[in-house]
Each structure stands twice: as C-alpha cells, then as structure tokens.
C-alpha atoms as a PDB file:
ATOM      1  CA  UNK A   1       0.000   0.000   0.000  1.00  0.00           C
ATOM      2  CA  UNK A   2       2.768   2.107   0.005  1.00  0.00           C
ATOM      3  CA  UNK A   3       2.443   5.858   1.595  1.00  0.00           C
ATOM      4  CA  UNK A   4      -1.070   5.213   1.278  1.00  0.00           C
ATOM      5  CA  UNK A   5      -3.446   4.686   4.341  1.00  0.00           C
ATOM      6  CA  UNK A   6      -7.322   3.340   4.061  1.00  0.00           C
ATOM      7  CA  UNK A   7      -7.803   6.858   5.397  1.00  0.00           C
ATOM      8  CA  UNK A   8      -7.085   7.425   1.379  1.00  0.00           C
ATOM      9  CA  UNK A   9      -9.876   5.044   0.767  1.00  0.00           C
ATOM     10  CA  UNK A  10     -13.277   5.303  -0.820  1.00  0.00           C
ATOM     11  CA  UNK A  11     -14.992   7.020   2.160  1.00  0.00           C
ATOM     12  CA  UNK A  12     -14.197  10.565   0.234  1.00  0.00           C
ATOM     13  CA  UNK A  13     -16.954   9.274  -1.383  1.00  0.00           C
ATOM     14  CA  UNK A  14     -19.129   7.870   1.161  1.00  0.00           C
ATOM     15  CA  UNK A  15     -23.059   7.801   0.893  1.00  0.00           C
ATOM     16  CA  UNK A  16     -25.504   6.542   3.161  1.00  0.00           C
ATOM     17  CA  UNK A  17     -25.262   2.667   2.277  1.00  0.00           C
ATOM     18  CA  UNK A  18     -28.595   2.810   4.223  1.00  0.00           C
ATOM     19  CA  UNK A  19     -30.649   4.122   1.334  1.00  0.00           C
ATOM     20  CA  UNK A  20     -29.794   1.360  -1.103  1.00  0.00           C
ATOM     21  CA  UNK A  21     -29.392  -1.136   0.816  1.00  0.00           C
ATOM     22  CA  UNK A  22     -29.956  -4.824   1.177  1.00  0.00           C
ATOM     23  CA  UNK A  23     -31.597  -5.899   4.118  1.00  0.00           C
ATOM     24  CA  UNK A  24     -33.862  -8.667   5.531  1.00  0.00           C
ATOM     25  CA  UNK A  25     -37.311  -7.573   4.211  1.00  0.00           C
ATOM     26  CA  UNK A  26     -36.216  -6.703   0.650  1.00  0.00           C
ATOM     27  CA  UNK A  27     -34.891  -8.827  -2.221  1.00  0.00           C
ATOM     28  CA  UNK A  28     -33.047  -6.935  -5.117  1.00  0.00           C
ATOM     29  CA  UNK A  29     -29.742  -6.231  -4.889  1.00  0.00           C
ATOM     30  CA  UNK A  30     -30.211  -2.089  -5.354  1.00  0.00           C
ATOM     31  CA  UNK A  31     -27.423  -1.619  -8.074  1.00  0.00           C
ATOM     32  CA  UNK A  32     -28.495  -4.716 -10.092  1.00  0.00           C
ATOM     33  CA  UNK A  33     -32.341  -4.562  -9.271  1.00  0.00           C
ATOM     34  CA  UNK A  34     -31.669  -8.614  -9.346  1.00  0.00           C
ATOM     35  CA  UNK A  35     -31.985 -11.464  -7.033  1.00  0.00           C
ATOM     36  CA  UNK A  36     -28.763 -11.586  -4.684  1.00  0.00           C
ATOM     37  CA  UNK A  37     -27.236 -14.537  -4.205  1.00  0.00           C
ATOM     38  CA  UNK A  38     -26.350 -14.839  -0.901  1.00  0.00           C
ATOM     39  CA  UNK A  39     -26.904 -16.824   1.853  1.00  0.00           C
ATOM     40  CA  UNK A  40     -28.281 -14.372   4.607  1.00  0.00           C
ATOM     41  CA  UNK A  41     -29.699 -15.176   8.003  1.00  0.00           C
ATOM     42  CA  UNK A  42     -32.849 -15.997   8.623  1.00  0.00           C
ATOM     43  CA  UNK A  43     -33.501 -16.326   4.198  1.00  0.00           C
ATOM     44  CA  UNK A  44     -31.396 -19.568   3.811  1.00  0.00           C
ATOM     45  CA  UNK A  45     -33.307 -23.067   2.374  1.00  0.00           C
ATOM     46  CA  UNK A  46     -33.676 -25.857   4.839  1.00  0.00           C
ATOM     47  CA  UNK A  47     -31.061 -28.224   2.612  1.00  0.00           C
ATOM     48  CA  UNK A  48     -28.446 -25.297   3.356  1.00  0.00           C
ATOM     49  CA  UNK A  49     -29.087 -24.892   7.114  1.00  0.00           C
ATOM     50  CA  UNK A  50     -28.378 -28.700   6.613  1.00  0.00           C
ATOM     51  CA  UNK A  51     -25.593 -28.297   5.271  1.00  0.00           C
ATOM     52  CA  UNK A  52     -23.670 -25.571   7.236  1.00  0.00           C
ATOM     53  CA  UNK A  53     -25.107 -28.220  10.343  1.00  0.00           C
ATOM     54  CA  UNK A  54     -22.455 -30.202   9.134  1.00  0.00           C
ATOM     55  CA  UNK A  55     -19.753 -28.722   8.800  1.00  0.00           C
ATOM     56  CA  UNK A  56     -17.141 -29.461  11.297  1.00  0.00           C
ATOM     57  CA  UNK A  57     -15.234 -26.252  11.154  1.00  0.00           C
ATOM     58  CA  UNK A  58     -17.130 -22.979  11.461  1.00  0.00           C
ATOM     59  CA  UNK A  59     -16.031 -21.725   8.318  1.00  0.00           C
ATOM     60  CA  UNK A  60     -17.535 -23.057   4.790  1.00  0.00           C
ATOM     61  CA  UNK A  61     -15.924 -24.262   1.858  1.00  0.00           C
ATOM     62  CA  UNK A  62     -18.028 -21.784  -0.625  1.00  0.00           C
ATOM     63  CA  UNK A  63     -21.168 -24.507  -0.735  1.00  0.00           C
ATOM     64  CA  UNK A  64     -21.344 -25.645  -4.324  1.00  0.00           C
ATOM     65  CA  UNK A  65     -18.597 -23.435  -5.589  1.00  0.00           C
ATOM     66  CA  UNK A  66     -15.787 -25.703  -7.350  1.00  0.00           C
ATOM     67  CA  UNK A  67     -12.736 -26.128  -5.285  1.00  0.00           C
ATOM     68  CA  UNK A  68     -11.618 -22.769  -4.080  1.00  0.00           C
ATOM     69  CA  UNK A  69      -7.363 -22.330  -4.542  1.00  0.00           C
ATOM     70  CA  UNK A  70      -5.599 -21.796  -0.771  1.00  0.00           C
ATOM     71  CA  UNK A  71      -3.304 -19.454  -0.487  1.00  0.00           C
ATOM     72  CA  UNK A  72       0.831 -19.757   0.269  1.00  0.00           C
ATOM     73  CA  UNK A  73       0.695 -17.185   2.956  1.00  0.00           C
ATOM     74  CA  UNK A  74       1.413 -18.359   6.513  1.00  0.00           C
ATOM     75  CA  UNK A  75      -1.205 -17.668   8.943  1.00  0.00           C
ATOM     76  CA  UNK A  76      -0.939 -15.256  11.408  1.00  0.00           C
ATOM     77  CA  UNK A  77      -2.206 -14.271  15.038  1.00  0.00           C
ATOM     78  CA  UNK A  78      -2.025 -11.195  16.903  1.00  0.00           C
ATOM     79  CA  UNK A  79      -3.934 -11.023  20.238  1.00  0.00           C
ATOM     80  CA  UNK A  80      -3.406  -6.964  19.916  1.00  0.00           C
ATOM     81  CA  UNK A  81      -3.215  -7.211  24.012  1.00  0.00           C
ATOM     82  CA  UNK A  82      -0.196  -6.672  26.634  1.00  0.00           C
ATOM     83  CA  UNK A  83       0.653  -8.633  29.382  1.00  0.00           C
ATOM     84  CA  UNK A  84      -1.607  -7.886  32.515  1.00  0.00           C
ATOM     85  CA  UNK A  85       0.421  -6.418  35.564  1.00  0.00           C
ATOM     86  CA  UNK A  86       2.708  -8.508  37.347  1.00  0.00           C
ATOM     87  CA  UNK A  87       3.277  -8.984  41.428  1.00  0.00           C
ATOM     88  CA  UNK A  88       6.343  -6.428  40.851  1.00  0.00           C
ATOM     89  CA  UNK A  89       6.634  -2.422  41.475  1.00  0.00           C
ATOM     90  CA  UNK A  90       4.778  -0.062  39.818  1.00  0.00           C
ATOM     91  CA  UNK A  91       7.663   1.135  37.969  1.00  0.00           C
ATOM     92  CA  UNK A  92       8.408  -2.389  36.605  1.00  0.00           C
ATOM     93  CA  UNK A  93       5.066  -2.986  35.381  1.00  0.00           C
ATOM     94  CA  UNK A  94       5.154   0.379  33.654  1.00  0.00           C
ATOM     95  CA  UNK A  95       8.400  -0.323  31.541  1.00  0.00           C
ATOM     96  CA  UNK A  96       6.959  -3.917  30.930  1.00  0.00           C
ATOM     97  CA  UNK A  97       3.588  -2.405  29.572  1.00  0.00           C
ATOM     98  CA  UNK A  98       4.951   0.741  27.983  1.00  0.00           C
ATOM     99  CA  UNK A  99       7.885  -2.133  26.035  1.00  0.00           C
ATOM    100  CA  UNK A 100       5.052  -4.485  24.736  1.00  0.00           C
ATOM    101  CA  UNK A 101       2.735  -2.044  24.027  1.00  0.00           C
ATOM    102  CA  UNK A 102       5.352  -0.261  21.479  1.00  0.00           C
ATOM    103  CA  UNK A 103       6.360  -3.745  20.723  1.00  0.00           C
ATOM    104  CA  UNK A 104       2.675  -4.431  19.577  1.00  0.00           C
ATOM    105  CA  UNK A 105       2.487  -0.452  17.611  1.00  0.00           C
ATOM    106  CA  UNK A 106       5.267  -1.117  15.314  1.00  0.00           C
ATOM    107  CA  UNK A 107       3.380  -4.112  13.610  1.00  0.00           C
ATOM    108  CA  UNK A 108       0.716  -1.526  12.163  1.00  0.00           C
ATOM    109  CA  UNK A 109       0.843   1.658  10.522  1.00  0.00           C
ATOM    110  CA  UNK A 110      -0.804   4.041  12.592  1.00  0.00           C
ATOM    111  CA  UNK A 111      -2.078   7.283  10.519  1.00  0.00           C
ATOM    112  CA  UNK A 112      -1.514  10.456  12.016  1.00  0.00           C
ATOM    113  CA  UNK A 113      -3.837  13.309  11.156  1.00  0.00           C
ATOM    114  CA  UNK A 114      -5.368  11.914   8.164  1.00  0.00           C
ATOM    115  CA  UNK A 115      -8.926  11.164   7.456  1.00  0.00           C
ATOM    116  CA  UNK A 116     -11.848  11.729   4.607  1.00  0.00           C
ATOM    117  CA  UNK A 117     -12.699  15.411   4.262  1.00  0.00           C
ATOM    118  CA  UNK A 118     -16.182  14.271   4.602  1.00  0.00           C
ATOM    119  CA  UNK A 119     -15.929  12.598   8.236  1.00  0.00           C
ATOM    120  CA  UNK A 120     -15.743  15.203  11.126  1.00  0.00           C
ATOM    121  CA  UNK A 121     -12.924  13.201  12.728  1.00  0.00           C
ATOM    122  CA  UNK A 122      -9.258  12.866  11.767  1.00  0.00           C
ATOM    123  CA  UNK A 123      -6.857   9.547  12.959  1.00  0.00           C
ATOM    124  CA  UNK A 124      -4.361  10.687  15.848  1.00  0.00           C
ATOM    125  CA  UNK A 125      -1.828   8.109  16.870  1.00  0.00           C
ATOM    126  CA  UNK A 126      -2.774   9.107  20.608  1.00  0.00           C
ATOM    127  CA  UNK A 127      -6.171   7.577  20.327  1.00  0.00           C
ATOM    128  CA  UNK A 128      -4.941   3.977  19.799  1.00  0.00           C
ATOM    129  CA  UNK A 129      -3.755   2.421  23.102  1.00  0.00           C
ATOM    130  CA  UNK A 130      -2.411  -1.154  23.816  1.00  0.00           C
ATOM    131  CA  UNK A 131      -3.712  -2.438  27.069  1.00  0.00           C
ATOM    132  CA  UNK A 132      -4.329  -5.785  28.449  1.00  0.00           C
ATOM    133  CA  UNK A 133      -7.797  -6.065  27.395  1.00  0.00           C
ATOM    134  CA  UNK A 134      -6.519  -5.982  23.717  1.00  0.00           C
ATOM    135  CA  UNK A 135      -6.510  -2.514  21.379  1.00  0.00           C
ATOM    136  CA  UNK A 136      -8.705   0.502  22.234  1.00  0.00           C
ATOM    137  CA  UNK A 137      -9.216   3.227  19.866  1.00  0.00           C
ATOM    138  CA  UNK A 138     -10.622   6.342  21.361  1.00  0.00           C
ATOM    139  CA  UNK A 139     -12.923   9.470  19.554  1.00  0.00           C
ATOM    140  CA  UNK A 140     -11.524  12.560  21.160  1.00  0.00           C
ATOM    141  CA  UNK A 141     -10.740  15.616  20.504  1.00  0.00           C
ATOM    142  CA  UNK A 142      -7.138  15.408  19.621  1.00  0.00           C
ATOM    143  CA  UNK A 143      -7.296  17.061  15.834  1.00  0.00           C
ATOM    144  CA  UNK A 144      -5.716  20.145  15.009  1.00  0.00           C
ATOM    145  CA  UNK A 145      -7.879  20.449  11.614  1.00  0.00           C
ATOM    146  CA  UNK A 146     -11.085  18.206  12.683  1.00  0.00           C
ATOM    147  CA  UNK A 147     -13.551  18.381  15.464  1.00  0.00           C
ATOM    148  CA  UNK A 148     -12.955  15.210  16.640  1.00  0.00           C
ATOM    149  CA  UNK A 149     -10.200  12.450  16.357  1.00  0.00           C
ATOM    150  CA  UNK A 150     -10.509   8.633  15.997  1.00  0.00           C
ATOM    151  CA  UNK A 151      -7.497   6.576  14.960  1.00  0.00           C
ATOM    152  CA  UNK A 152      -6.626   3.089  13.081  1.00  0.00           C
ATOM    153  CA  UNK A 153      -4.459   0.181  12.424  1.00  0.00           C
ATOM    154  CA  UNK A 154      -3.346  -1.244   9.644  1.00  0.00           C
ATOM    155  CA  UNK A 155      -1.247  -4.617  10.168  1.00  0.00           C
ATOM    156  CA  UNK A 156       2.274  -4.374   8.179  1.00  0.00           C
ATOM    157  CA  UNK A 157       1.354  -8.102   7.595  1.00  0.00           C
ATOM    158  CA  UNK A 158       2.134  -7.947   3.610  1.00  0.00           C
ATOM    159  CA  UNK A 159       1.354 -10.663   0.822  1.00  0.00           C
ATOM    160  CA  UNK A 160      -1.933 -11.499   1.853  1.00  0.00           C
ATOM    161  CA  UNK A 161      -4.265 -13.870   0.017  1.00  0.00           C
ATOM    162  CA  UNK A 162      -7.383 -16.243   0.251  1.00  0.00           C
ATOM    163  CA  UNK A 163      -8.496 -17.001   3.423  1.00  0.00           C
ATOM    164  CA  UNK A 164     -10.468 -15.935   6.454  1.00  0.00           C
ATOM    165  CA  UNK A 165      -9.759 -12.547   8.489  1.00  0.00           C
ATOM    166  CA  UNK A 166     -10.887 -12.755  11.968  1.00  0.00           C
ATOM    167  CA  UNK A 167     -11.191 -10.051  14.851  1.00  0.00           C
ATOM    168  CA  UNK A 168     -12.772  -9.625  18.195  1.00  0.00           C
ATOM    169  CA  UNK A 169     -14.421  -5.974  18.823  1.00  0.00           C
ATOM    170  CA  UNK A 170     -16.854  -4.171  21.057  1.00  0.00           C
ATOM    171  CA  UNK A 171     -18.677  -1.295  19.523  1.00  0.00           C
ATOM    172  CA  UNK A 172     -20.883   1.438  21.492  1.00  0.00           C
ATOM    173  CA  UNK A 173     -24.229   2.298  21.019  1.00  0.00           C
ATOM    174  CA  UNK A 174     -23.352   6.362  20.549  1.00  0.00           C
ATOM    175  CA  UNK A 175     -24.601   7.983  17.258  1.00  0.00           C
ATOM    176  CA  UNK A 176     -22.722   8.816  14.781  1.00  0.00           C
ATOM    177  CA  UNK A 177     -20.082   6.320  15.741  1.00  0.00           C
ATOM    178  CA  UNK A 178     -18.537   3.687  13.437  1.00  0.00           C
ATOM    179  CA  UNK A 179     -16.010   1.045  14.540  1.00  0.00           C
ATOM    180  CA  UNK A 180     -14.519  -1.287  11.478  1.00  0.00           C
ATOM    181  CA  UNK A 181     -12.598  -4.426  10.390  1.00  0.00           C
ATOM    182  CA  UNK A 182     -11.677  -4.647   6.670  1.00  0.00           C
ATOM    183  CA  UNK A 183      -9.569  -5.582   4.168  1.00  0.00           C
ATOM    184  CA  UNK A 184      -8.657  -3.448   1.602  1.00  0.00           C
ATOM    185  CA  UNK A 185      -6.616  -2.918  -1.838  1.00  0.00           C
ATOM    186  CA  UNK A 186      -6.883   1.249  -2.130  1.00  0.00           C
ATOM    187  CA  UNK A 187      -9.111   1.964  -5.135  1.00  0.00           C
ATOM    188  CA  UNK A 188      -9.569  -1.741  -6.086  1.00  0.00           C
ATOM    189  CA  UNK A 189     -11.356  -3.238  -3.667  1.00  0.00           C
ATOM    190  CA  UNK A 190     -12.584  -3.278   0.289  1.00  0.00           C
ATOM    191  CA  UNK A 191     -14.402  -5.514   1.829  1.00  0.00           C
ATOM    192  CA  UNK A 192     -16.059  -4.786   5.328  1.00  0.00           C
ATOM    193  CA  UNK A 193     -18.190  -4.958   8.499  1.00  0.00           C
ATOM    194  CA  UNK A 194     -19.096  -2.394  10.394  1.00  0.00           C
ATOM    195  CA  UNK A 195     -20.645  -1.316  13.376  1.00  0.00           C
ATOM    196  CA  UNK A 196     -22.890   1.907  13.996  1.00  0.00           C
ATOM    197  CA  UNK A 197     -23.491   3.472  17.100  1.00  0.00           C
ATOM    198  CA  UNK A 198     -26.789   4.405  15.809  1.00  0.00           C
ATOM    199  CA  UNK A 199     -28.296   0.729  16.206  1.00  0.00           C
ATOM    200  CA  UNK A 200     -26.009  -1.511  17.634  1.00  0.00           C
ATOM    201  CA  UNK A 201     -28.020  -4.537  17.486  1.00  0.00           C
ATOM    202  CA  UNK A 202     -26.908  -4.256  13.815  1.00  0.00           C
ATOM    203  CA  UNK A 203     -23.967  -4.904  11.482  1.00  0.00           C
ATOM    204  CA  UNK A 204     -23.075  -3.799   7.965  1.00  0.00           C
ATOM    205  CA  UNK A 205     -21.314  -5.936   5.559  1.00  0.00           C
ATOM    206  CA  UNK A 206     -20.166  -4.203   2.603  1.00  0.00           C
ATOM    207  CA  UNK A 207     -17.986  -4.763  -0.849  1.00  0.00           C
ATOM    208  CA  UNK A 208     -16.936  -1.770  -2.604  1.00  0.00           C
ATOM    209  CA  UNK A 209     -15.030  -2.595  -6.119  1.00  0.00           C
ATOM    210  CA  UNK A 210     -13.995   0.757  -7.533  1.00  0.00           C
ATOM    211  CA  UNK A 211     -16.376   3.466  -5.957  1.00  0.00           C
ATOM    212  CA  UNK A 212     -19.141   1.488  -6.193  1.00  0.00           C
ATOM    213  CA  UNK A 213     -20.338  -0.080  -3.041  1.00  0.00           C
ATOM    214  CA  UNK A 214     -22.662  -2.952  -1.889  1.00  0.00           C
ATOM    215  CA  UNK A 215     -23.638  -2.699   1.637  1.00  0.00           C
ATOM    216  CA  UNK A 216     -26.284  -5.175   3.234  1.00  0.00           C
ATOM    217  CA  UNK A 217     -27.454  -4.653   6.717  1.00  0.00           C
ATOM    218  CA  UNK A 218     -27.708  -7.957   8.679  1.00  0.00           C
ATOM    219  CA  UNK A 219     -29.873  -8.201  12.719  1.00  0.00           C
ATOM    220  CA  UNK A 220     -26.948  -9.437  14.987  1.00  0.00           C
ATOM    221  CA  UNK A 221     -29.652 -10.700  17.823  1.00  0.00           C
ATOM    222  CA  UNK A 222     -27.429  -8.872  20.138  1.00  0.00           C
ATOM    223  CA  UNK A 223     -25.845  -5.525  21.699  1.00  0.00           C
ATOM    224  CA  UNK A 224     -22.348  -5.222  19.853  1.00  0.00           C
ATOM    225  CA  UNK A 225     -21.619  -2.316  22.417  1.00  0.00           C
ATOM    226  CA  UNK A 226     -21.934  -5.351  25.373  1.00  0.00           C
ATOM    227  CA  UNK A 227     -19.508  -7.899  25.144  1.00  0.00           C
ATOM    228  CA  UNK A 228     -16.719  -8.895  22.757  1.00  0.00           C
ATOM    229  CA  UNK A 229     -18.011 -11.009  19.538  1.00  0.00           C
ATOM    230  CA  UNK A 230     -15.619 -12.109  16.915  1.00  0.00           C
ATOM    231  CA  UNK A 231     -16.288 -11.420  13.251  1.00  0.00           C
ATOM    232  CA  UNK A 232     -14.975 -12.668  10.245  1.00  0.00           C
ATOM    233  CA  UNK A 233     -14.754 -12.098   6.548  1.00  0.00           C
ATOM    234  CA  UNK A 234     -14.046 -15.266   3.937  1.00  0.00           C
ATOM    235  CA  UNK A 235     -12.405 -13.896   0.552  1.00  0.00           C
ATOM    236  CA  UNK A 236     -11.911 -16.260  -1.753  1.00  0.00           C
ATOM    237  CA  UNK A 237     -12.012 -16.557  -5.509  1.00  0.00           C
ATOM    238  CA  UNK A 238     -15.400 -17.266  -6.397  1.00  0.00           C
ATOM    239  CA  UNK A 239     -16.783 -15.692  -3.387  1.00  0.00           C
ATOM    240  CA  UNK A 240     -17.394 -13.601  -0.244  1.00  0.00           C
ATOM    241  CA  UNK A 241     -18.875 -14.681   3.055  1.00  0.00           C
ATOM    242  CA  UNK A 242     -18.880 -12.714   6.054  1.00  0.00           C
ATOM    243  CA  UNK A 243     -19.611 -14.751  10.097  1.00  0.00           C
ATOM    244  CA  UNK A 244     -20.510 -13.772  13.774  1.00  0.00           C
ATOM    245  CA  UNK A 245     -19.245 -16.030  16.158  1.00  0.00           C
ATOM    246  CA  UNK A 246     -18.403 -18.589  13.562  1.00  0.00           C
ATOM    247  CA  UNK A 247     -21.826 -18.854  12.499  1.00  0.00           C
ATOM    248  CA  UNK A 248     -22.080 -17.311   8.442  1.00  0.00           C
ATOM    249  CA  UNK A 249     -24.723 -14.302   8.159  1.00  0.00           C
ATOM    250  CA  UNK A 250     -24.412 -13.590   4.744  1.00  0.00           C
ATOM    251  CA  UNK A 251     -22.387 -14.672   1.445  1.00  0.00           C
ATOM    252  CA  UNK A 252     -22.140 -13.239  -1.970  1.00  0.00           C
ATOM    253  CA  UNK A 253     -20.627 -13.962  -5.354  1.00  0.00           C
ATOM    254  CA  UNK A 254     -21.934 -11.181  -7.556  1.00  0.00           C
ATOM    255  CA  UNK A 255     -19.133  -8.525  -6.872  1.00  0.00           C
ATOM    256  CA  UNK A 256     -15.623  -8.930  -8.561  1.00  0.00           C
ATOM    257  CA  UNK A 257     -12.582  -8.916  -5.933  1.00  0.00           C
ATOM    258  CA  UNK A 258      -9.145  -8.574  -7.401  1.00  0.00           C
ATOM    259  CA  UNK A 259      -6.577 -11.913  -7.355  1.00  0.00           C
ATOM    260  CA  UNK A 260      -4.267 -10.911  -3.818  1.00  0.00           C
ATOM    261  CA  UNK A 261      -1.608 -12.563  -5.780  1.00  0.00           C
ATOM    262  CA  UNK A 262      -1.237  -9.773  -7.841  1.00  0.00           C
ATOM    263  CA  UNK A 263      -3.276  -7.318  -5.697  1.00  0.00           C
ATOM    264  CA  UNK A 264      -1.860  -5.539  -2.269  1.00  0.00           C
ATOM    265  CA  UNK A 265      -4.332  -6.118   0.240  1.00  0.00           C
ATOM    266  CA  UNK A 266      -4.215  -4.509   3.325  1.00  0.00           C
ATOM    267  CA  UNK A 267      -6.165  -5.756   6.760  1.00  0.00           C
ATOM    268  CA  UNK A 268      -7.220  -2.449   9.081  1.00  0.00           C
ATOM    269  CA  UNK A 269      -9.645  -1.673  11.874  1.00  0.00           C
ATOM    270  CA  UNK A 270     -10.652   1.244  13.279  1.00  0.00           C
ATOM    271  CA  UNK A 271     -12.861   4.177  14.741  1.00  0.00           C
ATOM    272  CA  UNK A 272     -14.226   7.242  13.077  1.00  0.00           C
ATOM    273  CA  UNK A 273     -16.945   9.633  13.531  1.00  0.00           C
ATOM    274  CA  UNK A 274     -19.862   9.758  10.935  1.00  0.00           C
ATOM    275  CA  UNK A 275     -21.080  13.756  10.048  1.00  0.00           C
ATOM    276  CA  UNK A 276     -24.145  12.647   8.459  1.00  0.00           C
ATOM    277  CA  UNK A 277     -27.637  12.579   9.973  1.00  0.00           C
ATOM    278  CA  UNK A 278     -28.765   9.444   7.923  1.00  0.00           C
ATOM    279  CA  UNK A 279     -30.155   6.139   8.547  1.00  0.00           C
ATOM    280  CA  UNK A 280     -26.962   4.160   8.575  1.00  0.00           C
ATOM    281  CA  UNK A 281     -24.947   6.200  11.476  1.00  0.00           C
ATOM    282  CA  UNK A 282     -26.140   9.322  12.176  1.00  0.00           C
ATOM    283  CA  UNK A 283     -24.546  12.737  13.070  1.00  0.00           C
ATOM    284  CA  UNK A 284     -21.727  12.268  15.847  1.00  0.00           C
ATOM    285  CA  UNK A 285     -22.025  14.544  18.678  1.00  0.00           C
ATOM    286  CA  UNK A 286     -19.929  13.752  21.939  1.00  0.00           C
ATOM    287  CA  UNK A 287     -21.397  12.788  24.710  1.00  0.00           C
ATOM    288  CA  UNK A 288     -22.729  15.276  26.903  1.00  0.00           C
ATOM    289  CA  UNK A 289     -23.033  12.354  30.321  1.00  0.00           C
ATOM    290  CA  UNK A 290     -19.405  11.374  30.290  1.00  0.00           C
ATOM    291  CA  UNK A 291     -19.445   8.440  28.441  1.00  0.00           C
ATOM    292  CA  UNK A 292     -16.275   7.281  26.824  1.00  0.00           C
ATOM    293  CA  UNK A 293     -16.643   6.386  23.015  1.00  0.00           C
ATOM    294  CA  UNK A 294     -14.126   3.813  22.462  1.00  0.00           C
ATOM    295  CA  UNK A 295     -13.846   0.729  20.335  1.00  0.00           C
ATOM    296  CA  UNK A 296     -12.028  -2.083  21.200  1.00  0.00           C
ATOM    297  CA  UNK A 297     -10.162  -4.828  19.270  1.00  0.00           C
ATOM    298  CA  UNK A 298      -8.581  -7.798  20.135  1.00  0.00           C
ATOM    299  CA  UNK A 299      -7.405 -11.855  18.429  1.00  0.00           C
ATOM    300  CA  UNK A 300      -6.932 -10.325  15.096  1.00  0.00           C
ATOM    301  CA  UNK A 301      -6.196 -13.557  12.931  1.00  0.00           C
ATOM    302  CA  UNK A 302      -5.855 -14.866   9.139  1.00  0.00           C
ATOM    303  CA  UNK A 303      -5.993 -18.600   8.189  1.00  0.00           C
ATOM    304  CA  UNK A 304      -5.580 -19.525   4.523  1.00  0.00           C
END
C-alpha cells in the first residue's frame, strides 16, 4: 500500500449505504435490481441450514462453488493485548507495559492526522492504546484540523491472500459512531463490516469494487456495544462470506474482488466519527453524560 493509508480510501466518497441497501425484508440487490445470491440469516433453504449443520469447522468451503485455490501465505495471530500487571513495582510494570505495548504499535501503521474530508474526525496516533484487554481506539478531541479524532491500524502483515480474516471488537451504542474491520486494496477493492453506534443490534457488511459499493445490513440478535463477539470475513475466488461467532450471516458472489496474488491487500480496523444525519450512522455529537466512546479490538487472525 505504500504511503497510502485506508484513510485514502473510498470514504471521500461515502453515501448513506442505508438508502440502497440490502436488508432482511427486501430482495433486489439495489445496483443490479436482481436477485442476490447470498446466503443471509434468517432467508437460507432448509437443505443449506443442513448443510452448514455439518460442517465441522465454522467456516464453509463456498457450498457448491468448485474447489476454491488456498493461499501460500502463513497464517498469522495477533492477540493486539499486553501482558496484565505482574506482582512487581509499579515502575516495573510500567516499563513492561509501555515495552510491549510499542512492541505491539510497530506491527501496524498508525495514521496520524489523516482522514476523509467528509468525516468530522481525523486519525491521531494518541487515540490507539495497547492495554491488556486488547486494542482501544478512542474518539476525542485530539485534531488540530477536525472536530474530533478517531485513529486506526493497519497490520504491516504484507502478501496477503485467500483465506479468512478474523477479529474480536466491542462497539458502542453512541450515534454517529462507526467502529470497522476490513480488508482493503486502495481503489480496487474493500471488503467490510461495520458497526454503527446508531443501532447496535446491527452490522453492515459491505464490498466496494472501484467506488461502487454494496452494503447489506444484517440483525446481529445482540448488543455489539456489550460484550466482545468475533467477526470474520471469507475472501476467496469465487466468493465472499462474512460470520458472527463462527456462524455465516451472509455470502455473496456477484461482486468482482481482485486476485491478492497480484493485488496488495491490506487488513485495518478502526474508529471514526460519521457527520451525516442518515439512517446508517447518524450525526456524531460527543457525549454530553461522560461516556467514553471507544472501540475495542482484540485476536486479530488470518488462516488460509
């Protein structure tokens, strides 16, 4: 990716992916006016609940796809957490945390004062703290040119391919705020779920190729703001799935994604603020009753 961050990425473009949207009560894809072709919760045929039943890993093999090529890229694990506080003094266990947690900050790029012109929040490297609980990625007020500040990682993991990319956040519930795990290919392609403040019961998976973009909104049957979940994203040749908890909520086919073999993908998280009052986020103010707005990472993972 170069000198490039995602913050380059298509959200200088950004529209509400709420008003042409997929989601559970409607059937055409909105750029195609087709049938999709995923499989989406609560919309799958009894033969497929069958068969994701039994499987014995939580991840598919692409259903009736033909035999989808692994990639030669190792996997990788980062549990994006310190070690918790030891018996010894104060001053030991600061060194110890301070070490690991720089340790853990020069695996990612960490944008400084960069963000979409359109978002009312820029990424300050002082938002993104390494703590025993795993990564936590504040909204402040830290910007010198924005109202507010968010931040993000991008793993320096490079050659990345097929596979499944796997993280464990915690949202909030706060309007307006947006916390993120993607992969991405600036310009090409990005493929995503999200979480907005606005309804955190709620996820958005989304494929943009180009500027065009693909978002479907998928019922979680949960609070993301309440406990850590893990989420995944499948990207392999023929197709895209996306998973909560290992279980798949939705799967598509219809959008190109460039090969990785000759493509630089790049795997990110992070948390922004939203300065539209739409349907998808809404309008970030900051809270008025002192609660923090922070999003939290941890177990970030790829298996080809």
């Amino acid at each position: 990716m170069g000198n490039k961050h995602s913050s380059d990425r298509r959200h200088d473009n950004h529209k509400d992916p709420n008003s042409n949207a997929i989601n559970q009560s409607e059937n055409l894809d909105p750029f195609t006016q087709q049938q999709p072709p995923p499989l989406q919760q609560g919309n799958r045929s009894q033969g497929q609940q069958q068969q994701q039943q039994q499987q014995q890993t939580p991840f598919s093999s692409g259903g009736n796809y033909p035999p989808q090529p692994k990639s030669d890229r190792a996997s990788f694990f980062e549990s994006l957490t310190t070690p918790p506080s030891s018996s010894s003094s104060d001053d030991d266990n600061s060194v110890s945390a301070a070490s690991a947690a720089a340790a853990l900050a020069a695996k990612f790029i960490i944008p400084h004062e960069k963000g979409p012109d359109r978002w009312s929040s820029n990424y300050i490297r002082d938002s993104v703290v390494f703590t025993p609980e795993g990564a936590q990625i504040s909204i402040g007020t830290l910007s010198s040119v924005k109202p507010f500040s968010g931040g993000e990682l991008i793993s320096r993991e490079t050659g990345l391919g097929y596979g499944v990319y796997s993280c464990d956040m915690i949202s909030t519930n706060i309007k307006g705020h947006v916390t993120a795990f993607f992969l991405i290919a600036n310009g090409i392609n990005e493929i995503d779920i999200e979480l907005t403040g606005r309804v955190s019961t709620v996820c958005w998976v989304n494929v943009w190729k180009g500027k065009e973009q693909h978002p479907v909104k998928i019922d979680l049957g949960f609070d993301a703001a309440q406990d850590w979940h893990t989420y995944a994203i499948e990207c392999r040749r023929d197709f895209i799935a996306w998973y909560v908890d290992g279980r798949k909520i939705y799967e598509r086919s219809d959008v190109e994604v460039a090969d990785p073999a000759t493509t630089e993908f790049k795997l990110a998280m992070n948390s922004w603020t939203h300065n539209n009052e739409d349907q998808w986020a809404g309008k970030f103010e900051m809270p008025t009753d002192g609660r923090k707005v922070v999003s939290c990472f941890r177990n970030m993972s790829y298996t080809p």
